[in-house]
C-alpha atoms as a PDB file:
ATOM      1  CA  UNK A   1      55.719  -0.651 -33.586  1.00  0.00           C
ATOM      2  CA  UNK A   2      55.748  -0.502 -37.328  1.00  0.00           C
ATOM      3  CA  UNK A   3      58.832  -0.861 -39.171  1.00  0.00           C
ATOM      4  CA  UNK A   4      60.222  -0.631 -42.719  1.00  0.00           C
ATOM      5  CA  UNK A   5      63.069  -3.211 -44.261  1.00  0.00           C
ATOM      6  CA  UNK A   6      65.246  -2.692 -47.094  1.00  0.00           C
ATOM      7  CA  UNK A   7      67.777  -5.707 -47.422  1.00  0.00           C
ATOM      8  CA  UNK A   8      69.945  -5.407 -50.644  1.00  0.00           C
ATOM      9  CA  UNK A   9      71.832  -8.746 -51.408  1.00  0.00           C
ATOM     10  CA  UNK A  10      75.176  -7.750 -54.450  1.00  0.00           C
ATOM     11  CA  UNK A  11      76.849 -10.814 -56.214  1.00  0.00           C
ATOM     12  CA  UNK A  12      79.972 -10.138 -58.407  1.00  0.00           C
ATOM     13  CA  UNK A  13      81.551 -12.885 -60.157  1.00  0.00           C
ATOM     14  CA  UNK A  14      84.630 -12.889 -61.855  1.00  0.00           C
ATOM     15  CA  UNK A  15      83.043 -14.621 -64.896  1.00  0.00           C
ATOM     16  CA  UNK A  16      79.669 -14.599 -66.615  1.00  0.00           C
ATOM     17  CA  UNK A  17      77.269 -16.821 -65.370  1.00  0.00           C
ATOM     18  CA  UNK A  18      74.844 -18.829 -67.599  1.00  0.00           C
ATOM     19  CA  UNK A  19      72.560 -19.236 -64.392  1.00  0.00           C
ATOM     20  CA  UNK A  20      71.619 -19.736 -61.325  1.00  0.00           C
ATOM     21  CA  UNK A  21      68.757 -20.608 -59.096  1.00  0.00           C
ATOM     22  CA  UNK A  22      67.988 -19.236 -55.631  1.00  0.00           C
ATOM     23  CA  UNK A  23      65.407 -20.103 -52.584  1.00  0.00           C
ATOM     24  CA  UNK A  24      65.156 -16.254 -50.729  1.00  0.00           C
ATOM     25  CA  UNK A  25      63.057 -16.355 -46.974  1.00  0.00           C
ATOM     26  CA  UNK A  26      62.772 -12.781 -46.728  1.00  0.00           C
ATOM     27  CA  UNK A  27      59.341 -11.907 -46.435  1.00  0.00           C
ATOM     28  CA  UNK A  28      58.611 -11.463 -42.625  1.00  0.00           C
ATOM     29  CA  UNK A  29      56.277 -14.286 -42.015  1.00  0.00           C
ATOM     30  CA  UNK A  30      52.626 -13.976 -40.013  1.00  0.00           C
ATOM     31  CA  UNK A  31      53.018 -14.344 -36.352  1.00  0.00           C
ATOM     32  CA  UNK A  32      50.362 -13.603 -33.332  1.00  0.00           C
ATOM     33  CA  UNK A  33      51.955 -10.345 -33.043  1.00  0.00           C
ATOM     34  CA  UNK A  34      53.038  -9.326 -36.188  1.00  0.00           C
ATOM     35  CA  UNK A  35      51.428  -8.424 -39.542  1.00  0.00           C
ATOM     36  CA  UNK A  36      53.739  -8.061 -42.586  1.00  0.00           C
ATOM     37  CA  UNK A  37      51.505  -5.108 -44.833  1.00  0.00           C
ATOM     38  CA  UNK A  38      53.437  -5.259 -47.643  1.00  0.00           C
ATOM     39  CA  UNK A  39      56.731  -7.221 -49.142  1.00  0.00           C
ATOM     40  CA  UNK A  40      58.021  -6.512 -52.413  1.00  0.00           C
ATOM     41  CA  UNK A  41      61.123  -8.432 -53.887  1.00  0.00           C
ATOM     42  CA  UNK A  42      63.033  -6.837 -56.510  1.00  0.00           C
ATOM     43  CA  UNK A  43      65.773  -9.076 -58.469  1.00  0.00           C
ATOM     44  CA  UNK A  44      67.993  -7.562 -61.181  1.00  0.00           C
ATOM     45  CA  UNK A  45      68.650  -9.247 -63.559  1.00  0.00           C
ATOM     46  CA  UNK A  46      64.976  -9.947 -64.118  1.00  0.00           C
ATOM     47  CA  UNK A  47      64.209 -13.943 -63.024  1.00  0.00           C
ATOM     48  CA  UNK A  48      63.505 -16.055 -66.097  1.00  0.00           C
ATOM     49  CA  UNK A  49      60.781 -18.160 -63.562  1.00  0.00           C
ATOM     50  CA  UNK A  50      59.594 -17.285 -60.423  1.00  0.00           C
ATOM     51  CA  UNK A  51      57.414 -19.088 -57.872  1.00  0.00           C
ATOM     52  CA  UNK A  52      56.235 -18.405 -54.315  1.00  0.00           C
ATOM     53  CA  UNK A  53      55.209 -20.961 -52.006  1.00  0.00           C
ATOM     54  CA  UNK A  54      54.753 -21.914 -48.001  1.00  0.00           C
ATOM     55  CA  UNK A  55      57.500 -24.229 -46.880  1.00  0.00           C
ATOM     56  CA  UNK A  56      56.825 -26.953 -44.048  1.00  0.00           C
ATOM     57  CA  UNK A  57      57.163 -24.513 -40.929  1.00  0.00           C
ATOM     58  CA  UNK A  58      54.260 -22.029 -42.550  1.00  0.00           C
ATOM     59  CA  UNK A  59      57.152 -19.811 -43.940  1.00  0.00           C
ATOM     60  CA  UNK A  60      56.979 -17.666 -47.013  1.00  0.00           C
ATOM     61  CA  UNK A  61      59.083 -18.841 -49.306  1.00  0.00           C
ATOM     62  CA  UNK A  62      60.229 -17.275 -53.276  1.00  0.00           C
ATOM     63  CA  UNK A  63      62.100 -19.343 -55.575  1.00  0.00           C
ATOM     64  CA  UNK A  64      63.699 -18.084 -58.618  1.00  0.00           C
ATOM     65  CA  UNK A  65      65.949 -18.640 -61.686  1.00  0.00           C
ATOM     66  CA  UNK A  66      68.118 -16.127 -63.541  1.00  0.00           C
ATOM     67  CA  UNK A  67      69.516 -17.096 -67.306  1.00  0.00           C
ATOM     68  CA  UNK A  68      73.311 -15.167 -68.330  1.00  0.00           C
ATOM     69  CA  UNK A  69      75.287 -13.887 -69.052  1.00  0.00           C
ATOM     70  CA  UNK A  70      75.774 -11.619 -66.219  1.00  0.00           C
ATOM     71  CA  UNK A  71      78.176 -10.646 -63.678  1.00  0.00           C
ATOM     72  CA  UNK A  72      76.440  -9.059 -60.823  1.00  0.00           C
ATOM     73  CA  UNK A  73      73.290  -9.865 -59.294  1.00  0.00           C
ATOM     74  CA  UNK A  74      70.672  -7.672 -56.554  1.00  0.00           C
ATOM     75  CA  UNK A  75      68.089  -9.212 -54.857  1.00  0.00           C
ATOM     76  CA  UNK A  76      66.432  -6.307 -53.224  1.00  0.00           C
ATOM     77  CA  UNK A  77      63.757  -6.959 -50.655  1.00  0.00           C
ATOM     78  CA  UNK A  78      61.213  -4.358 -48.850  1.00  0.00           C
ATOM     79  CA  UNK A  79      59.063  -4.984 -46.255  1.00  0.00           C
ATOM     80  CA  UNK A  80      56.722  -2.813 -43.818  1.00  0.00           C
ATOM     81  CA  UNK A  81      55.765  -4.881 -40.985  1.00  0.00           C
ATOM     82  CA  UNK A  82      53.486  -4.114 -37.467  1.00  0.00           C
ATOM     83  CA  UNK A  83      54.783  -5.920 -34.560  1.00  0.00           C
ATOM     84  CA  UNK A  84      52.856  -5.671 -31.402  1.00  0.00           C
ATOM     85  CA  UNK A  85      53.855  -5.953 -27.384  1.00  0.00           C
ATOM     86  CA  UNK A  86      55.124  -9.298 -26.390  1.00  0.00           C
ATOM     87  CA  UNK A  87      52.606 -11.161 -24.013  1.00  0.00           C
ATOM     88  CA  UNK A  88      53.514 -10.971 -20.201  1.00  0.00           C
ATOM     89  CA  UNK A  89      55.878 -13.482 -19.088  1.00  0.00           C
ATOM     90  CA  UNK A  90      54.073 -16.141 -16.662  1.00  0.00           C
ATOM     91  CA  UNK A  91      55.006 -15.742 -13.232  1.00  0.00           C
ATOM     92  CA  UNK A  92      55.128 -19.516 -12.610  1.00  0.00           C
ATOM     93  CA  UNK A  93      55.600 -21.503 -15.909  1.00  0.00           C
ATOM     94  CA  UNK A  94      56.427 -25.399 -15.425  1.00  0.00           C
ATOM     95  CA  UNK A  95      60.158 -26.596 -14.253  1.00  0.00           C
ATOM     96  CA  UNK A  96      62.447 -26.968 -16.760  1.00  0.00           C
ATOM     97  CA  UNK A  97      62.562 -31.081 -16.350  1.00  0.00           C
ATOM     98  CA  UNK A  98      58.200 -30.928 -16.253  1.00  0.00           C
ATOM     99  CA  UNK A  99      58.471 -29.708 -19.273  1.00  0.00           C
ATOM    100  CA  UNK A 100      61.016 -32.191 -20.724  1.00  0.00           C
ATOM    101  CA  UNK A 101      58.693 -34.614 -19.501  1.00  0.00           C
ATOM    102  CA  UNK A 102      55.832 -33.612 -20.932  1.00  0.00           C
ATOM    103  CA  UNK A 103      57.523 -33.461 -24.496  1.00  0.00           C
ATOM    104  CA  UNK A 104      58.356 -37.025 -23.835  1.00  0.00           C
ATOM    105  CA  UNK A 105      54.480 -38.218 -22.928  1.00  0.00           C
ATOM    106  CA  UNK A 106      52.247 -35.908 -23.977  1.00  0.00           C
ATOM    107  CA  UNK A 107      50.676 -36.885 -26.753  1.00  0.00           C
ATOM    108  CA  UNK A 108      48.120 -33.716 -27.776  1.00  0.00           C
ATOM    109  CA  UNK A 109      48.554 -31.949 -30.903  1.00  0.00           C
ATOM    110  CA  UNK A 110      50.521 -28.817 -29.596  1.00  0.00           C
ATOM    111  CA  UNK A 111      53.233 -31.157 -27.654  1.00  0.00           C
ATOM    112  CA  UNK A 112      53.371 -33.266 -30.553  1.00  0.00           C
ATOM    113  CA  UNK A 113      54.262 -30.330 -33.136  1.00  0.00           C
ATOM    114  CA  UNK A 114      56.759 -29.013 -30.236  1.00  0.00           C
ATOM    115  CA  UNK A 115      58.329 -32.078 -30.201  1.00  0.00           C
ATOM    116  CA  UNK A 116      59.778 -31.890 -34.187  1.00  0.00           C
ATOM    117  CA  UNK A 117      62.255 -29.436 -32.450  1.00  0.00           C
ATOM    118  CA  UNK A 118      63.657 -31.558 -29.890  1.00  0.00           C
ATOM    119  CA  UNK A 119      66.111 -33.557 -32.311  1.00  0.00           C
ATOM    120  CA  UNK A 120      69.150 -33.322 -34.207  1.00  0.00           C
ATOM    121  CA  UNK A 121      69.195 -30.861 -37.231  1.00  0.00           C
ATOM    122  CA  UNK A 122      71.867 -30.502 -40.174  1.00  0.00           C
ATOM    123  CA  UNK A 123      73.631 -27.453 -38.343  1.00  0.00           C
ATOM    124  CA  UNK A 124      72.684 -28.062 -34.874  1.00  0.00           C
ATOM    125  CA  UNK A 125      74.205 -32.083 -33.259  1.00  0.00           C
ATOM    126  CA  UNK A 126      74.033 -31.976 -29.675  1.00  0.00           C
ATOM    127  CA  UNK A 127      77.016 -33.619 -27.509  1.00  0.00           C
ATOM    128  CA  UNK A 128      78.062 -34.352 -23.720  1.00  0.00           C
ATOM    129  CA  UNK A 129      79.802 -31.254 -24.391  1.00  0.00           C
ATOM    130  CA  UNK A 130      77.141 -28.559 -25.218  1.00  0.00           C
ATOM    131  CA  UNK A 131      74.845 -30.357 -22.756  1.00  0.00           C
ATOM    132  CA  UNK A 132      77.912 -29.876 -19.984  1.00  0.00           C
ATOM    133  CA  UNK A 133      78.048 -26.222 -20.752  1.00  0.00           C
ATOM    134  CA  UNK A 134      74.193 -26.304 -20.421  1.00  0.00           C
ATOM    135  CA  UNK A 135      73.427 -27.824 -17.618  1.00  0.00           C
ATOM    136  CA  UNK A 136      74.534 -25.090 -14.740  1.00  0.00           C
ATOM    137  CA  UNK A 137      71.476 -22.823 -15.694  1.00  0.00           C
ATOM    138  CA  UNK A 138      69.365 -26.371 -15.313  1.00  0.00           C
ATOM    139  CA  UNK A 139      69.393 -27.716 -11.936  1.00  0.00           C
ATOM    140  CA  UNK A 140      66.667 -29.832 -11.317  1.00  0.00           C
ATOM    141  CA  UNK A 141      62.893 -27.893 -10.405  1.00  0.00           C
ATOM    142  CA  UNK A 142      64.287 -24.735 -11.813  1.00  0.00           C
ATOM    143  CA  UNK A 143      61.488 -22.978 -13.765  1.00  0.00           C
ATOM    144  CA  UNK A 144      61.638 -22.905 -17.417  1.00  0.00           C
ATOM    145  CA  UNK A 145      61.700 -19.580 -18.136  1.00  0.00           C
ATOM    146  CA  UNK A 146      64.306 -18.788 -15.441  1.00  0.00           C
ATOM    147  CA  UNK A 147      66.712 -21.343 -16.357  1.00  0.00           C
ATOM    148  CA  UNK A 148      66.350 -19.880 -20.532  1.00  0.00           C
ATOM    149  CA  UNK A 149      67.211 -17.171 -18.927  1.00  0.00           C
ATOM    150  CA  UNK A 150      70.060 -18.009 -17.306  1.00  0.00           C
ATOM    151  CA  UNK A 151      71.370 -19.607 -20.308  1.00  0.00           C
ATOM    152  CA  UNK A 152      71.219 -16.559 -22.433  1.00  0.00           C
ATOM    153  CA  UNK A 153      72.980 -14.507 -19.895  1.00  0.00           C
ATOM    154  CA  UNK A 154      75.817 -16.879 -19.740  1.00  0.00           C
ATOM    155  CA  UNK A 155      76.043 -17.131 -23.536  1.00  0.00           C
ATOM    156  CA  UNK A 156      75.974 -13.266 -23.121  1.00  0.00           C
ATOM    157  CA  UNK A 157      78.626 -13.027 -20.764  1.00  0.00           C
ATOM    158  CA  UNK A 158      81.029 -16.315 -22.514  1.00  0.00           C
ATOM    159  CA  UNK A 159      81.628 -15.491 -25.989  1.00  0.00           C
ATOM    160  CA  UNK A 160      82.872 -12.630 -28.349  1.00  0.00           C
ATOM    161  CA  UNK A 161      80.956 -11.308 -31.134  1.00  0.00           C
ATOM    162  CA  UNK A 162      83.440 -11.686 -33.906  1.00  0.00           C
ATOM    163  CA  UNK A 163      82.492 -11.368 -37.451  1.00  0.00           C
ATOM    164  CA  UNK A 164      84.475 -13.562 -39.704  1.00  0.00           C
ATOM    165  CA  UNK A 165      85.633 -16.043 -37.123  1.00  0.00           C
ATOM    166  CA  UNK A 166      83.027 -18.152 -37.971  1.00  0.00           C
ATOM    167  CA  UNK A 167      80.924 -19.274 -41.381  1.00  0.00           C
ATOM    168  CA  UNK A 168      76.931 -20.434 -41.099  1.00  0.00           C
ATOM    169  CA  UNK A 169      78.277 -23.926 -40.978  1.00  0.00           C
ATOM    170  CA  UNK A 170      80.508 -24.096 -38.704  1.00  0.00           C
ATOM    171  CA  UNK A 171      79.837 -26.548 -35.944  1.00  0.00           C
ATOM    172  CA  UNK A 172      78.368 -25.759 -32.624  1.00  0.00           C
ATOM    173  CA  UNK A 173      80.918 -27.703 -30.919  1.00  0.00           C
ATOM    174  CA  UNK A 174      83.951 -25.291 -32.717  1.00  0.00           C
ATOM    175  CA  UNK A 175      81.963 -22.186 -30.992  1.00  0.00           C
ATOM    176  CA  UNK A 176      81.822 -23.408 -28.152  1.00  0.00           C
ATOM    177  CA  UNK A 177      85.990 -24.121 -27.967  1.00  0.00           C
ATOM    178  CA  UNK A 178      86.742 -21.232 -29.295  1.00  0.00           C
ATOM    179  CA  UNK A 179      84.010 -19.360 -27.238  1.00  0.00           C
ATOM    180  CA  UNK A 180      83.653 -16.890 -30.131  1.00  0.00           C
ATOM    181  CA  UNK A 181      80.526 -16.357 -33.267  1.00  0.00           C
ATOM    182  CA  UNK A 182      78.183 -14.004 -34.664  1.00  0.00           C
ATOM    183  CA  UNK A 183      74.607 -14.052 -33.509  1.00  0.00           C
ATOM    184  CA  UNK A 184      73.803 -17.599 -36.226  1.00  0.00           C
ATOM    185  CA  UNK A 185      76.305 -19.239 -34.347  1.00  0.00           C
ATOM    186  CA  UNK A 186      74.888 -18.476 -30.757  1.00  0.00           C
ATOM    187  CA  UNK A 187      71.541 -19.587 -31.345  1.00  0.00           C
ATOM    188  CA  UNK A 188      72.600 -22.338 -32.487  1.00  0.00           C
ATOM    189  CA  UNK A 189      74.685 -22.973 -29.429  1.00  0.00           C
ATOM    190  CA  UNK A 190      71.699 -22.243 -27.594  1.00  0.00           C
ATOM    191  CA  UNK A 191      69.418 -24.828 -29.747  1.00  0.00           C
ATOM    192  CA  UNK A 192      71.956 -27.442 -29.237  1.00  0.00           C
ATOM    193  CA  UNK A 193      71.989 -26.589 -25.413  1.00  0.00           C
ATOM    194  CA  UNK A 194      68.137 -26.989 -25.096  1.00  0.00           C
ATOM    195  CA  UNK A 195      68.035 -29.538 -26.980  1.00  0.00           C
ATOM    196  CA  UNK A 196      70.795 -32.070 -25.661  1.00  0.00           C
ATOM    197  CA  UNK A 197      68.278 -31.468 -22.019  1.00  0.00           C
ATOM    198  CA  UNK A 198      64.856 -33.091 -24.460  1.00  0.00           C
ATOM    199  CA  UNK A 199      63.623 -29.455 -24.617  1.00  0.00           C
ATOM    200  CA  UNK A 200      62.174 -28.196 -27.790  1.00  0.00           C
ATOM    201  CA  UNK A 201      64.348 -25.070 -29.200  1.00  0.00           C
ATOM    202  CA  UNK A 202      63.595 -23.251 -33.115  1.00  0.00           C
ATOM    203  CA  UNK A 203      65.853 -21.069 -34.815  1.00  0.00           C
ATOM    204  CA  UNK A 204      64.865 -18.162 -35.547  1.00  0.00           C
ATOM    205  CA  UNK A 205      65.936 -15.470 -38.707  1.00  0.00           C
ATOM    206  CA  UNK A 206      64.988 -12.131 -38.622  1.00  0.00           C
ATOM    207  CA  UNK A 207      65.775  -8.301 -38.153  1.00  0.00           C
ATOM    208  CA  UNK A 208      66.831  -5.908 -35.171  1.00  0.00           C
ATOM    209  CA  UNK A 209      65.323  -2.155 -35.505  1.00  0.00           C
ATOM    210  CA  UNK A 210      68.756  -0.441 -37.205  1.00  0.00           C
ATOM    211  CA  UNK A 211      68.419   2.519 -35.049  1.00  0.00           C
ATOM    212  CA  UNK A 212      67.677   2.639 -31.453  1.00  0.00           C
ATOM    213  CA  UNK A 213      65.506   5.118 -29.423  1.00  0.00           C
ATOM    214  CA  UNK A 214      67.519   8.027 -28.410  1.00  0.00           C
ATOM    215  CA  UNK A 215      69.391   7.736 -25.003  1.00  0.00           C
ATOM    216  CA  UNK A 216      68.971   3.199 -25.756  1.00  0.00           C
ATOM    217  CA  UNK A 217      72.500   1.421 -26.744  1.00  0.00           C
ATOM    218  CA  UNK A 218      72.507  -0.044 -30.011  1.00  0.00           C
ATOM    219  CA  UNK A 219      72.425  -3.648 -30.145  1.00  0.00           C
ATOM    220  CA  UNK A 220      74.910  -6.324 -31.388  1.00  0.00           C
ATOM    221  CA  UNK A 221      73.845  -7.451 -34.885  1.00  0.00           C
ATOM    222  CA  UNK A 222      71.433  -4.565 -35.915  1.00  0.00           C
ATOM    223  CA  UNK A 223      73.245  -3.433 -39.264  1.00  0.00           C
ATOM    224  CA  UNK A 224      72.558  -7.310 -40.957  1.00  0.00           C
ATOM    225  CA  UNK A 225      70.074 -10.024 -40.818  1.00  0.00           C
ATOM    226  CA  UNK A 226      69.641 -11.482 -37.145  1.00  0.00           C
ATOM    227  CA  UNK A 227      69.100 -14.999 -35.526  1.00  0.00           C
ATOM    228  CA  UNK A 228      68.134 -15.999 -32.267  1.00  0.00           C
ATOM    229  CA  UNK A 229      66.345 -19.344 -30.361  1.00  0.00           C
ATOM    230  CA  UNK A 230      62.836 -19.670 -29.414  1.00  0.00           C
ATOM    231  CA  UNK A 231      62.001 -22.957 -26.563  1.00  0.00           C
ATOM    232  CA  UNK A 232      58.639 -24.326 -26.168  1.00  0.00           C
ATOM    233  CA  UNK A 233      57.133 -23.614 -22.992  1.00  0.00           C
ATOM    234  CA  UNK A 234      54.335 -25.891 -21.895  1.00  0.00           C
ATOM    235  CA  UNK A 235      50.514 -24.173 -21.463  1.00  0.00           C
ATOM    236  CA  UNK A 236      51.759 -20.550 -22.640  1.00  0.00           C
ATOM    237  CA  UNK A 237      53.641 -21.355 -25.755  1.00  0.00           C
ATOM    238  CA  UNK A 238      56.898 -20.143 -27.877  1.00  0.00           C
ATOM    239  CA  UNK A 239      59.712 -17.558 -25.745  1.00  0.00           C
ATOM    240  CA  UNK A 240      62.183 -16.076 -28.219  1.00  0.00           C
ATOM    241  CA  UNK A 241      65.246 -15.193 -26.611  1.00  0.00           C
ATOM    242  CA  UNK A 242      68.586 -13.290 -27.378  1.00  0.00           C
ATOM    243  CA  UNK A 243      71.690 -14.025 -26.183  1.00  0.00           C
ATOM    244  CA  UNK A 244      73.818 -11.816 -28.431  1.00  0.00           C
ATOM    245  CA  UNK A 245      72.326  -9.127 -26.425  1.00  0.00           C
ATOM    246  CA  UNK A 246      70.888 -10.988 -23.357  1.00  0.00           C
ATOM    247  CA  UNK A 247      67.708  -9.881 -24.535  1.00  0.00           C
ATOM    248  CA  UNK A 248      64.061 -11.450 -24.445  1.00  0.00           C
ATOM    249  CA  UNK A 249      63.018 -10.842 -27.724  1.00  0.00           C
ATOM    250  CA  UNK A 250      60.546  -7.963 -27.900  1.00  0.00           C
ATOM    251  CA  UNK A 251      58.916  -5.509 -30.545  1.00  0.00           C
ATOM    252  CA  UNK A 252      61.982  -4.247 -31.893  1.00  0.00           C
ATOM    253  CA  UNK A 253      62.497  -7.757 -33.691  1.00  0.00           C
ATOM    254  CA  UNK A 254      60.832  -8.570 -36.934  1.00  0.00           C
ATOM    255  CA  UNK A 255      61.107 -12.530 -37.676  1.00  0.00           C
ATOM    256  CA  UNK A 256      61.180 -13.567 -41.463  1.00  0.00           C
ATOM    257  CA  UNK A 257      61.110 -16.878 -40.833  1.00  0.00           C
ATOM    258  CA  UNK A 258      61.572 -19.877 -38.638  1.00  0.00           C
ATOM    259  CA  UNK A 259      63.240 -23.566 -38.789  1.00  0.00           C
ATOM    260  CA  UNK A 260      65.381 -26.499 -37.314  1.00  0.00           C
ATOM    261  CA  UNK A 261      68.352 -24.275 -38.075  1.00  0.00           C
ATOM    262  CA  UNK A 262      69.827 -21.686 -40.677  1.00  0.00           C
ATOM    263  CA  UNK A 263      69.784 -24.137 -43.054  1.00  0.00           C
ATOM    264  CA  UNK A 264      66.082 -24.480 -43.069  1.00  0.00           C
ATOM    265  CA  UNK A 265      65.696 -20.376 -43.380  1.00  0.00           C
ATOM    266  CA  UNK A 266      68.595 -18.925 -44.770  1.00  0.00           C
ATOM    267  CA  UNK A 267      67.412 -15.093 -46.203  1.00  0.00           C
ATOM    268  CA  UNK A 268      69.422 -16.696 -49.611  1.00  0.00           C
ATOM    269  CA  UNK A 269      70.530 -19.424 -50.725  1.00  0.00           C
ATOM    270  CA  UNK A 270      71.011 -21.273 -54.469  1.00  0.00           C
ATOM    271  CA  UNK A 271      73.271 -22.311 -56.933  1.00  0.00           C
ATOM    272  CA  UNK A 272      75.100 -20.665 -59.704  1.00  0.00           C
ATOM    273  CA  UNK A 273      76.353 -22.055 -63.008  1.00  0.00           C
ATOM    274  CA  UNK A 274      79.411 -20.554 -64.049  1.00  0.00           C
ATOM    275  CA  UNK A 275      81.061 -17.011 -62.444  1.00  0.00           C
ATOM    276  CA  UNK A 276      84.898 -18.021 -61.860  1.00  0.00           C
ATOM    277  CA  UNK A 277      85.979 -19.429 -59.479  1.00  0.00           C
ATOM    278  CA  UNK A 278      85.515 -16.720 -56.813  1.00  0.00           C
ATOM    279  CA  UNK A 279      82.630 -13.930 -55.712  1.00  0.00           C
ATOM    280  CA  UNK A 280      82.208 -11.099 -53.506  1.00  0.00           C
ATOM    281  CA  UNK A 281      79.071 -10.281 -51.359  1.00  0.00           C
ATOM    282  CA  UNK A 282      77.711  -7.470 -50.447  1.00  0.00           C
ATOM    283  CA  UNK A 283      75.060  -7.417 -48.073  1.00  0.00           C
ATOM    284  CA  UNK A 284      72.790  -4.119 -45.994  1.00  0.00           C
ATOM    285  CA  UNK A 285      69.801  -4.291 -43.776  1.00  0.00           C
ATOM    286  CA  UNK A 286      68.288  -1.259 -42.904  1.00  0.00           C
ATOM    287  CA  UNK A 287      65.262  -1.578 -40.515  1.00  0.00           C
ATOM    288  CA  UNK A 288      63.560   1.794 -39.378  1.00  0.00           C
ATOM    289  CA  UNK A 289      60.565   2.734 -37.499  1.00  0.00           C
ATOM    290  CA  UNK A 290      57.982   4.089 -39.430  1.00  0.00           C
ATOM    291  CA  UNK A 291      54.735   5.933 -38.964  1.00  0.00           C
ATOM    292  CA  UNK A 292      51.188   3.306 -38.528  1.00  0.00           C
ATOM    293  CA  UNK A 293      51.104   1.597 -41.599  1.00  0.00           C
ATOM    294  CA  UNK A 294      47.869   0.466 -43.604  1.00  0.00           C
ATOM    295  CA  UNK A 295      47.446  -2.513 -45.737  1.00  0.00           C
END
């Protein structure tokens, strides 16, 4: 499927600010099913310095500065990207606990990079509570991929989407009292769940297509940037799932970028020097199917 991005980020500040500095991950980054054609990053006012880089995970990354006065800033970004089928589940993957185990002892290079995800993160501090809540979709010799999916159902089924009840930082032990979030907060509930077992679990930022096929529901989280977990499976490799939509990720999902948690990919981030003492924020994602693009 080949799909077109527009995501417009508007800052007004009650003041002028001399400047500010900013870190954007929106370029969808190169995957083994999906090929970003073309990215273009608009930012008005025009950066004083600009510089583009790859950050440790092998994400794209642009950093920028802006000098005042000004009172509004747009960071436009526009992307056509190809994403292709997912690969077929396997119909017997390892257990759940195998593959704990082998993240523990194995020490080849693919185990070994899996294993950076199996530990504590700035947004994501796993507890006897969030492994409590996990553990019913993990009895012992359950497959992998059937327990993950057990896990996303349930997160599915437990909380409310409810924009505003939460910020990016909010703990993953408040969600899971208050059993409520946006899609951020439930991967990160889900990170912290695989996790506090000695799995491996990434967080994941992306898109969802804006627009479903006709007679297909729309899905939770479409109309804004999107976030959902990915575990390591042993022998086959990463599964992205969704459990704002009890979904196993598919070709309808773009991924910009991927990290420990959203403070290792946040679409943008920085620091401003001056403005007041309060902002608004403005923020659209439009993601559309397009027709076979060409690079």
């Amino acid at each position: 499927m080949n799909f077109r991005i527009v995501h417009r980020t508007a800052y007004k500040y009650d003041t002028p600010v001399t400047r500010c500095r900013n870190e954007a991950h929106l370029r969808p980054r190169e995957t083994q099913r999906q090929h970003c054609v073309s990215s273009e990053l608009v930012v008005d006012p025009s950066p004083t310095s600009w510089s583009e880089r790859t950050d440790f995970f092998g994400n794209p990354v642009v950093s920028f500065a802006v000098d005042g006065p000004f009172r509004e800033l747009t960071v436009t970004s526009t992307s056509s990207v190809s994403v292709a089928a997912r690969r077929s589940l396997p119909t017997d993957g390892p257990t759940w606990d195998g593959a704990r185990d082998q993240l523990a002892n194995d020490l080849t290079p693919e185990l070994l990079a899996a294993r950076e995800f199996c530990f504590d993160s700035p947004l994501v501090t796993t507890s006897s509570a969030i492994r409590a809540y996990a553990e019913p979709s993990f009895p012992g010799g359950r497959p992998l991929i059937h327990a993950v999916a057990d896990l996303t159902e349930r997160i599915f089924q437990d909380f409310v989407y409810d924009p505003g009840f939460t910020t990016v930082t909010t703990p993953v032990e408040e969600v899971l009292g208050y059993r409520r979030g946006v899609c951020q907060d439930f991967a990160h509930l889900a990170v912290g769940c695989l996790r506090s077992l000695g799995l491996a679990a990434r967080y994941v930022s992306g898109y969802l297509e804006t627009s479903p096929p006709p007679g297909q529901e729309r899905l939770i989280g479409a109309d804004a940037s999107h976030a959902w977990p990915s575990v390591f499976v042993p022998r086959w490799g990463w599964l992205d799932v969704d459990p704002t939509n009890n979904k196993i990720v598919g070709p309808t999902y773009v991924t910009t970028a991927w990290g420990r948690d959203y403070s290792d990919v946040s679409p943008l981030k920085g620091i401003v020097f001056g403005g007041g003492g309060s902002h608004t924020l403005d923020v659209a994602v439009d993601v559309t199917r397009s027709a076979p693009l060409e690079a």
